[in-house]
Protein backbone atom coordinates (compact mmCIF):
# COMPACT_ATOMS: atom_id res chain seq x y z
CA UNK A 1 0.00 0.00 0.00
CA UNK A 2 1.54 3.20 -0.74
CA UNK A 3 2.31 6.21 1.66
CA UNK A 4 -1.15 8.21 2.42
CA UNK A 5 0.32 11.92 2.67
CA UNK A 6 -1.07 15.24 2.65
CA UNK A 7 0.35 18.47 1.08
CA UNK A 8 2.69 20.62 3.64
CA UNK A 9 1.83 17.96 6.35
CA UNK A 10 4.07 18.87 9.38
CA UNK A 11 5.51 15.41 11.39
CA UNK A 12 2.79 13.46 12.63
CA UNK A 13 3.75 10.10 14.65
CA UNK A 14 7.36 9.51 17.05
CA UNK A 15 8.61 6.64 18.28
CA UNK A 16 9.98 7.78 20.95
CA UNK A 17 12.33 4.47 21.25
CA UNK A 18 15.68 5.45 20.63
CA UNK A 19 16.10 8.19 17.11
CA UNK A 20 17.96 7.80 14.02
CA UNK A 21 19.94 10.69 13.78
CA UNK A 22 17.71 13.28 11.78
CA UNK A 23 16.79 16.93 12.56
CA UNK A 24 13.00 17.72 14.01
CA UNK A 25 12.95 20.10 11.11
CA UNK A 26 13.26 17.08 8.04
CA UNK A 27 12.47 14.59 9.90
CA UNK A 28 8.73 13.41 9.79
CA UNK A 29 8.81 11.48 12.69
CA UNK A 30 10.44 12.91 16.28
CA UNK A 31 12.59 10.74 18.16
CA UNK A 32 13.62 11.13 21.81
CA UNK A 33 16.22 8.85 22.80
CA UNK A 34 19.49 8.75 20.08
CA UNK A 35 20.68 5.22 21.11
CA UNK A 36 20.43 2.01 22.34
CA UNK A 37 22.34 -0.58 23.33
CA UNK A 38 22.22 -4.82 22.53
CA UNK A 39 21.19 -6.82 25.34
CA UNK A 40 19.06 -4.61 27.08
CA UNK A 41 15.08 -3.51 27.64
CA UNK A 42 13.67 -0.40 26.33
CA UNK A 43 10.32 1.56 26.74
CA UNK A 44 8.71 2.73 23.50
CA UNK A 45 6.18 5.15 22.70
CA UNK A 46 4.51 6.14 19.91
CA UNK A 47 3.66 9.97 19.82
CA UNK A 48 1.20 11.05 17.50
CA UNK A 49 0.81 14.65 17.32
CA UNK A 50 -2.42 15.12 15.46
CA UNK A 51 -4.85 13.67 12.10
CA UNK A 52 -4.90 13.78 8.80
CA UNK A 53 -6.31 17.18 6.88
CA UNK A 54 -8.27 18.09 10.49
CA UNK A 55 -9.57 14.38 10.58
CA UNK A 56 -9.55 12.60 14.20
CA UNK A 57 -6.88 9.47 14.47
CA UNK A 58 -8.79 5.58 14.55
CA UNK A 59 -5.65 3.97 14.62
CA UNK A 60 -2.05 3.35 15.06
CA UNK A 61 0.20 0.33 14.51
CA UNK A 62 4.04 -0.06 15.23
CA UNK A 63 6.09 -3.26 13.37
CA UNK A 64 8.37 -4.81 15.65
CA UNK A 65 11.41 -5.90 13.20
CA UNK A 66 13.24 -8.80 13.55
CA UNK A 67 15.79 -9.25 16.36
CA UNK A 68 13.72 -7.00 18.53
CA UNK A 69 11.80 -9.76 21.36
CA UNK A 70 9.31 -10.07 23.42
CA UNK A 71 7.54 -7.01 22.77
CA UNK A 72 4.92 -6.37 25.16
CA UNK A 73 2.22 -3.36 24.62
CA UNK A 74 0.50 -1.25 26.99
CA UNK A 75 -3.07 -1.36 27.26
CA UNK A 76 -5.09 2.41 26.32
CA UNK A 77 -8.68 3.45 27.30
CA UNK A 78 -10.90 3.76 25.02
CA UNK A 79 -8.72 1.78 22.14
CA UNK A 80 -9.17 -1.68 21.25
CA UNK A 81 -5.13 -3.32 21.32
CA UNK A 82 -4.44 -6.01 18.64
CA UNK A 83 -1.34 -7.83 18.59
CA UNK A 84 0.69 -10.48 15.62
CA UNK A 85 2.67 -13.12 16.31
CA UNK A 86 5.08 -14.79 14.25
CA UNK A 87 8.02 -16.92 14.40
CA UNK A 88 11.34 -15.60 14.18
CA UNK A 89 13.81 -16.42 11.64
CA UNK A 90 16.06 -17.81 14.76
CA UNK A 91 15.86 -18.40 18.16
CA UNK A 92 16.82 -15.49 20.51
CA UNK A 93 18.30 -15.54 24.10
CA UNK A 94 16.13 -13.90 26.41
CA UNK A 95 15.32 -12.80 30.47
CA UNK A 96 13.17 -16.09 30.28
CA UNK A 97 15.40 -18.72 27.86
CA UNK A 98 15.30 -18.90 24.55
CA UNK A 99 12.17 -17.41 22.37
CA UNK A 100 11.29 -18.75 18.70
CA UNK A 101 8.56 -16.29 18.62
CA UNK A 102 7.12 -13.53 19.74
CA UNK A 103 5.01 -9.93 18.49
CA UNK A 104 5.48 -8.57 15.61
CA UNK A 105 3.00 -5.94 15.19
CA UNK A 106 1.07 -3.93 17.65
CA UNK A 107 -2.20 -2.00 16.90
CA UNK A 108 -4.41 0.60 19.01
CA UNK A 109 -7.60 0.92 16.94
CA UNK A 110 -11.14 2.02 17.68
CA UNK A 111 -10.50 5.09 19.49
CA UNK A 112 -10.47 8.89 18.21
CA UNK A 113 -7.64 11.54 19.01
CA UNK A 114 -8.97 15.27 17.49
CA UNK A 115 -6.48 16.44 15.12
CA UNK A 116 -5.85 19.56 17.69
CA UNK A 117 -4.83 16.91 20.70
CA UNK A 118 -1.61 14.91 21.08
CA UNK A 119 -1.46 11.17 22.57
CA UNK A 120 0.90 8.25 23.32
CA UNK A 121 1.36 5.18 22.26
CA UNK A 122 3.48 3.02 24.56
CA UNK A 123 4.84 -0.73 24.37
CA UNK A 124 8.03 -2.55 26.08
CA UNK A 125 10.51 -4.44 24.16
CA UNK A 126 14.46 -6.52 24.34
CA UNK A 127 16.85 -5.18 21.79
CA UNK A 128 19.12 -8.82 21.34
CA UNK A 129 22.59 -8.87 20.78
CA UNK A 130 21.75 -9.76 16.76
CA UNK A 131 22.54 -6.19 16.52
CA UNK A 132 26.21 -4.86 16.90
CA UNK A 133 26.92 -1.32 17.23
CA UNK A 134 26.64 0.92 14.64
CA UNK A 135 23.64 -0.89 13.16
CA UNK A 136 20.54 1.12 12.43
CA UNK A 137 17.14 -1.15 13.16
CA UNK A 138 13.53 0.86 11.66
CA UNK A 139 10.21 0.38 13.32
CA UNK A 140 7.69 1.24 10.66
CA UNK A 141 4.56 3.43 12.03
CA UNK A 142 1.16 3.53 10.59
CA UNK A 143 -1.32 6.02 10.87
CA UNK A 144 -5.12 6.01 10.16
CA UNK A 145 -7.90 8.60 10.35
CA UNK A 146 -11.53 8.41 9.26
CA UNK A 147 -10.09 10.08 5.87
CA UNK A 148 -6.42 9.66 4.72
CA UNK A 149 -3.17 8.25 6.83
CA UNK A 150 -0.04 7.94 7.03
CA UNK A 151 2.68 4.89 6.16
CA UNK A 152 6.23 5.93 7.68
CA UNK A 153 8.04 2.81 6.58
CA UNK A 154 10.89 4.07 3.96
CA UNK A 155 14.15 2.92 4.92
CA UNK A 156 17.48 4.62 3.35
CA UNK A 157 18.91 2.12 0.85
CA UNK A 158 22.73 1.64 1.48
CA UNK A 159 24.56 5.25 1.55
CA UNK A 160 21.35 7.46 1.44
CA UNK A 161 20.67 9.51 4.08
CA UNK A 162 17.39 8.93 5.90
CA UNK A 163 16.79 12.87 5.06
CA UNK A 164 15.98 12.25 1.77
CA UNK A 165 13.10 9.83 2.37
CA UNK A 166 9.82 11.79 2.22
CA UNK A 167 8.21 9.22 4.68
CA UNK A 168 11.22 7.48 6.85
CA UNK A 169 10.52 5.03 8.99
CA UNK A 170 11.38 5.94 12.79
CA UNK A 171 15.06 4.15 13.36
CA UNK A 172 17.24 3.11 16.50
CA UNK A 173 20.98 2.91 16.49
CA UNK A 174 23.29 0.92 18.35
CA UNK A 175 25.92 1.88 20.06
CA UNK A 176 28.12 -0.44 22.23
CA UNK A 177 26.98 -0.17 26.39
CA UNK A 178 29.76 2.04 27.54
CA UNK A 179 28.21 4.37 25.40
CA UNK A 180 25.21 4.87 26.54
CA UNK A 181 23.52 5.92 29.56
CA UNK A 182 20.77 3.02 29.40
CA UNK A 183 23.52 0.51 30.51
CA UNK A 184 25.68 1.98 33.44
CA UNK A 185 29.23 0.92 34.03
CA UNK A 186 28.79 -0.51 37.52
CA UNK A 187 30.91 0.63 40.57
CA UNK A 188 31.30 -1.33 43.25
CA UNK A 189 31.65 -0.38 46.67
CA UNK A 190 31.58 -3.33 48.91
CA UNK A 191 28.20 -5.39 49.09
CA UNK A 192 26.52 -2.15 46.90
CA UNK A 193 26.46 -1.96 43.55
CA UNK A 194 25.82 1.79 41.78
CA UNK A 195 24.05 1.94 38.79
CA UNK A 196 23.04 5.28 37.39
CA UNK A 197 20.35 6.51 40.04
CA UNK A 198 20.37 2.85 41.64
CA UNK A 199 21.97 1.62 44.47
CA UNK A 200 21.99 -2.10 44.50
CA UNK A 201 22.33 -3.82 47.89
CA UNK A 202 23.82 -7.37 48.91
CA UNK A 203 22.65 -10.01 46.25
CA UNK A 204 22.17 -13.27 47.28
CA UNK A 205 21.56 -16.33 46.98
CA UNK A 206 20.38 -19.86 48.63
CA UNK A 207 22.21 -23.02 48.27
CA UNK A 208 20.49 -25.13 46.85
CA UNK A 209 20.25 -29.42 47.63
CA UNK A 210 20.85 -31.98 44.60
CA UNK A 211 18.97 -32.58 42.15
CA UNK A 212 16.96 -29.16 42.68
CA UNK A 213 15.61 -27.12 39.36
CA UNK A 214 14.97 -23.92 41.17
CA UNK A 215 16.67 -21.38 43.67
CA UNK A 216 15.76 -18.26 46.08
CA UNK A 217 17.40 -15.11 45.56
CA UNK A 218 17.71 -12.12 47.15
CA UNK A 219 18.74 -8.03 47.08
CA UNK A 220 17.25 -4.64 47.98
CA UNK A 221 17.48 -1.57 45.55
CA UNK A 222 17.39 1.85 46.59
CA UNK A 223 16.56 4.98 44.43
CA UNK A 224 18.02 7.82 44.51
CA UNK A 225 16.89 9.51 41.67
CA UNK A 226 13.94 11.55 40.57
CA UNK A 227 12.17 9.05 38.37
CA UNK A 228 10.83 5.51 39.26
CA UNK A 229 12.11 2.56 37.31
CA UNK A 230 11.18 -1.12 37.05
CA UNK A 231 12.83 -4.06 38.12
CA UNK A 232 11.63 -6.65 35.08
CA UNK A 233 14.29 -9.39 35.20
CA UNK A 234 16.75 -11.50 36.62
CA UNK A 235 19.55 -13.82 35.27
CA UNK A 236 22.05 -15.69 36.63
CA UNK A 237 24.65 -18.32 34.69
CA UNK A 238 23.36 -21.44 35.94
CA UNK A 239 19.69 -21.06 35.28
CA UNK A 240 17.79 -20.90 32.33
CA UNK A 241 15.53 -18.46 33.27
CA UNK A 242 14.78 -15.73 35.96
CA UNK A 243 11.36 -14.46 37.53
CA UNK A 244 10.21 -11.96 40.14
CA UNK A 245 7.39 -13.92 42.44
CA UNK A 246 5.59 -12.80 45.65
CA UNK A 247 4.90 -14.99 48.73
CA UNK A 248 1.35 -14.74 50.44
CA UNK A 249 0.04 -16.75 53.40
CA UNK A 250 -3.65 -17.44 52.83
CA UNK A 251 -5.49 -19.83 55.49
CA UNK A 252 -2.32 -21.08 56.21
CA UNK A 253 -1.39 -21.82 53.33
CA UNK A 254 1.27 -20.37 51.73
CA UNK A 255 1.06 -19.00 48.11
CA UNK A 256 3.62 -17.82 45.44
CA UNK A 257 3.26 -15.77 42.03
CA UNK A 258 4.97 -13.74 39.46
CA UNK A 259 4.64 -10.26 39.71
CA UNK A 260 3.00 -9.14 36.75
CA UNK A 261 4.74 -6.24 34.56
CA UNK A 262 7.87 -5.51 36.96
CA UNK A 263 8.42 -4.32 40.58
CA UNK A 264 8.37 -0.48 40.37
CA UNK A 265 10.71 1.45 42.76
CA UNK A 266 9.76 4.62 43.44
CA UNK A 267 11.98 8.01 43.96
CA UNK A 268 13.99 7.94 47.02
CA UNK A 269 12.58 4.73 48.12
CA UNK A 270 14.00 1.08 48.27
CA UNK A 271 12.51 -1.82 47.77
CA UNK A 272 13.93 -5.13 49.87
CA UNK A 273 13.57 -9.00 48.06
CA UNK A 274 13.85 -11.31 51.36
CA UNK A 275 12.48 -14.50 52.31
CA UNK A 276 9.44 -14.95 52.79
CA UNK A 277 8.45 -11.90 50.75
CA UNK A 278 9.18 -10.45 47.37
CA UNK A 279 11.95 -12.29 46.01
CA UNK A 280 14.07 -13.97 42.80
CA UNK A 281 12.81 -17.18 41.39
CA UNK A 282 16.01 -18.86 39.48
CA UNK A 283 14.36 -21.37 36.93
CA UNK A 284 16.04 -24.89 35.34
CA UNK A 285 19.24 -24.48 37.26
CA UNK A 286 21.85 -26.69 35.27
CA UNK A 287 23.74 -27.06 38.06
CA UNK A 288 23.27 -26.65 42.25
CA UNK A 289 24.33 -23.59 44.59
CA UNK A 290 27.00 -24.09 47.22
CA UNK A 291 27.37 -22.27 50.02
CA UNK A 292 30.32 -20.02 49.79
CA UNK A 293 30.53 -19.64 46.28
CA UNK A 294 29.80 -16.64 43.84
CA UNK A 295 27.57 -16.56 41.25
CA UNK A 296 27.65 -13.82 38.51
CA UNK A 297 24.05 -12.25 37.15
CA UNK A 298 22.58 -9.24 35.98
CA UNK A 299 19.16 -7.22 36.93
CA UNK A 300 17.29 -5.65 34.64
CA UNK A 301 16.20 -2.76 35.09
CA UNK A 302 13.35 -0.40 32.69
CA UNK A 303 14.86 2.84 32.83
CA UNK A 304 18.74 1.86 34.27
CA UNK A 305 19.03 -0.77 31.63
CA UNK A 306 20.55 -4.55 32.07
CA UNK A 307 23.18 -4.47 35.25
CA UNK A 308 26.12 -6.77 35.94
CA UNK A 309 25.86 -8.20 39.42
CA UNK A 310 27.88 -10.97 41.64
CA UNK A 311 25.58 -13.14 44.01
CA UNK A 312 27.08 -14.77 46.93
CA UNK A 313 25.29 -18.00 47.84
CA UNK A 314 24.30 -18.35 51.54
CA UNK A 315 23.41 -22.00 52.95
CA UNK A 316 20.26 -23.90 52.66
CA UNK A 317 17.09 -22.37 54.70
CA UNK A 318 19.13 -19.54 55.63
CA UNK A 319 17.81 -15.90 56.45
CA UNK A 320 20.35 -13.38 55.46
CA UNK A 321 23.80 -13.44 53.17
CA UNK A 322 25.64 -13.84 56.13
CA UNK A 323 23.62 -16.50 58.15
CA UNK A 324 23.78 -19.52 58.65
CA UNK A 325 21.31 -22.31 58.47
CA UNK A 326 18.70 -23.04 60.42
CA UNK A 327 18.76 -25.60 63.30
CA UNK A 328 17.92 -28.96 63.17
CA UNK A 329 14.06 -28.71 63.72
CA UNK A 330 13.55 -24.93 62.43
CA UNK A 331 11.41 -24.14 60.00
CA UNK A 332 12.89 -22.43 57.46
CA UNK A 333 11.42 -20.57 53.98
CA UNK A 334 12.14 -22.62 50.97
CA UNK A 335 12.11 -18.93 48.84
C-alpha cells in the first residue's frame, strides 16, 4: 500500500524508542532517545501529534522488526489493542530462555484523538545482541484517520541519508553499552552496587540441595533519583531463566506468584527481596548452589538498563547473606 500523505503535512507520529539521527525540522517522525544498546530492555512510545487534513486518528500500529523480542504493549482506554505473532527467523536468548517467537505488530484501533490533541502510544521491548553497534534497526509506524493516513516505513537504501526519504521510517541505532547511559558501568563499593540513580544492595543467593531445578534469591534496591524505574528481570549463569514472584500466606497456606509487569521502585525509596516476601525465582538451574561460592548475574532494570551483578550463595534455609542455616528442627522458607 503506498504512503497516504497530505500536502505541507508537518511530522505526525514519534517513536519515541531510541532516534535515528535526523533533525526535528526534516524529519517526519520525532525521536527522543538517540541510542540504544544490545542486550538490554527499552520503553517505547509512539507519539502522535495530530490527524490527517483536520480528521480525528482511529488507529495506530508499530512493526516490531526482527531481532527486537518479546515485545509487550500497553493497554489504552478507550482503544481496542491487537497484537501479531510470528516466528522468528532464529531463536533469541532472552530474560526467560530462549524465544522462537514472539510480536510482531502492535495495533491501538477504535479510538479517536482530534487532530488539535496529542497522545501516546506506549509498548516494552528486548533489543538482542543480533545487533552490533553501529547498526541502524527501523520500526515502521502507521497512521489512520476516518479520511487519509499515514505509512512511515521508507528505509534509506545503502549510503542514502534517511533525510531524503519523504516518509522514513522511525530508526534506532546501536551503540556499544559504555556508550550509553541506558547501561551503566557498575561501581562497586563493597556489598553495593551503583548503577546510574540505583543503588543495588547485597545479592544473594540460597544453596540449593541436589537434584533441585529452582533457587531463592535475594537483594534490595534503593533509588536515589527523581524518576521511578522497574525491576523486570533476573539472570544468573546457571539457570535458564529468571522471575520476580511474591509470597502470600492465605489460610495457612502459603502461596507464590509472578509479579506481573515488573516491581516499580519509586523516587527515594527502596525496595527489599527477602524471604518470605518479594523475592528472585532462578528457573532450570543446570547445576546446584554451594554455600560459599559466587555466582555472577545481571538485573534488569526499565529505565537503568541490564546491570552486571555478583551473588554470593548463603546456605540452605538460611535468612540473610551472612547466616547460617537453620537448626535442626527450624522451620525455614524454601524462597
Amino acid at each position: 500500500m503506498p504512503p497516504i500523505r497530505r500536502r505541507g503535512a508537518l511530522p505526525v507520529a514519534a517513536l519515541v524508542f531510541v532516534p535515528f539521527l535526523a533533525s526535528a525540522a526534516s524529519a517526519h517522525a520525532l525521536l527522543e532517545r538517540k541510542e540504544a544498546t544490545p542486550n538490554a530492555a527499552y520503553r517505547g512510545v509512539v507519539q502522535i501529534m495530530h490527524g490527517c487534513d483536520g480528521k480525528p486518528t482511529t488507529r495506530v500500529s508499530v512493526s516490531i522488526p526482527e531481532g527486537v523480542t518479546g515485545a509487550k504493549p500497553m493497554p489504552k482506554p478507550g482503544w481496542t489493542l491487537a497484537t501479531t505473532r510470528s516466528a522468528y527467523s532464529k531463536p533469541y536468548p532472552s530474560f526467560h530462555g530462549t524465544v522462537t517467537e514472539g510480536v510482531t505488530t502492535i495495533t491501538w484501533s477504535g479510538g479517536s484523538l482530534p487532530d488539535d490533541q496529542v497522545d501516546e502510544f506506549t509498548f516494552f521491548a528486548r533489543v538482542s545482541d543480533a545487533f552490533e553497534p553501529g547498526a541502524t534497526i527501523h520500526f515502521p509506524v502507521e497512521q489512520d484517520c476516518t479520511e487519509g493516513g499515514y505509512r512511515w516505513s521508507e528505509v534509506p537504501a545503502p549510503g542514502q541519508e534517511a533525510r531524503t526519504l519523504k516518509t522514513p521510517a522511525p530508526a534506532v541505532r546501536i551503540v556499544a553499552a559504555k556508550a550509553t547511559a541506558a547501561a551503566p558501568v557498575p561501581v562497586k563499593a563493597d556489598s553495593e552496587t551503583k548503577a546510574g540513580a540505583l543503588a543495588i544492595e547485597t545479592p544473594w543467593l540460597r544453596a540449593t540441595p541436589g537434584g533441585a531445578k529452582v533457587a531463592g534469591g535475594y537483594v534490595t534496591v534503593r533509588n536515589t533519583g527523581a524518576e521511578p524505574d522497574r525491576l523486570t528481570g533476573a539472570a544468573i549463569a546457571r539457570a535458564g531463566r529468571g522471575e520476580i514472584h511474591t509470597m502470600s500466606t492465605e489460610n495457612g497456606v502459603m502461596k507464590m506468584a509472578p509479579v506481573a509487569g515488573g516491581l516499580t521502585i519509586a523516587p527515594g525509596e527502596s525496595v527489599a527481596l527477602k524471604p518470605g516476601g518479594l523475592h528472585l525465582m532462578f528457573l532450570d538451574l543446570t547445576d546446584g548452589l554451594r554455600a560459599g561460592e559466587t555466582i555472577s548475574g545481571t538485573l534488569t532494570f526499565e529505565r537503568a538498563g541490564t546491570i552486571p551483578v555478583t551473588f554470593t550463595v548463603a546456605p540452605i534455609g538460611a535468612q540473610g547473606p551472612g547466616a547460617a542455616a537453620p537448626e535442626a528442627g527450624g522451620h525455614a522458607h524454601h524462597h
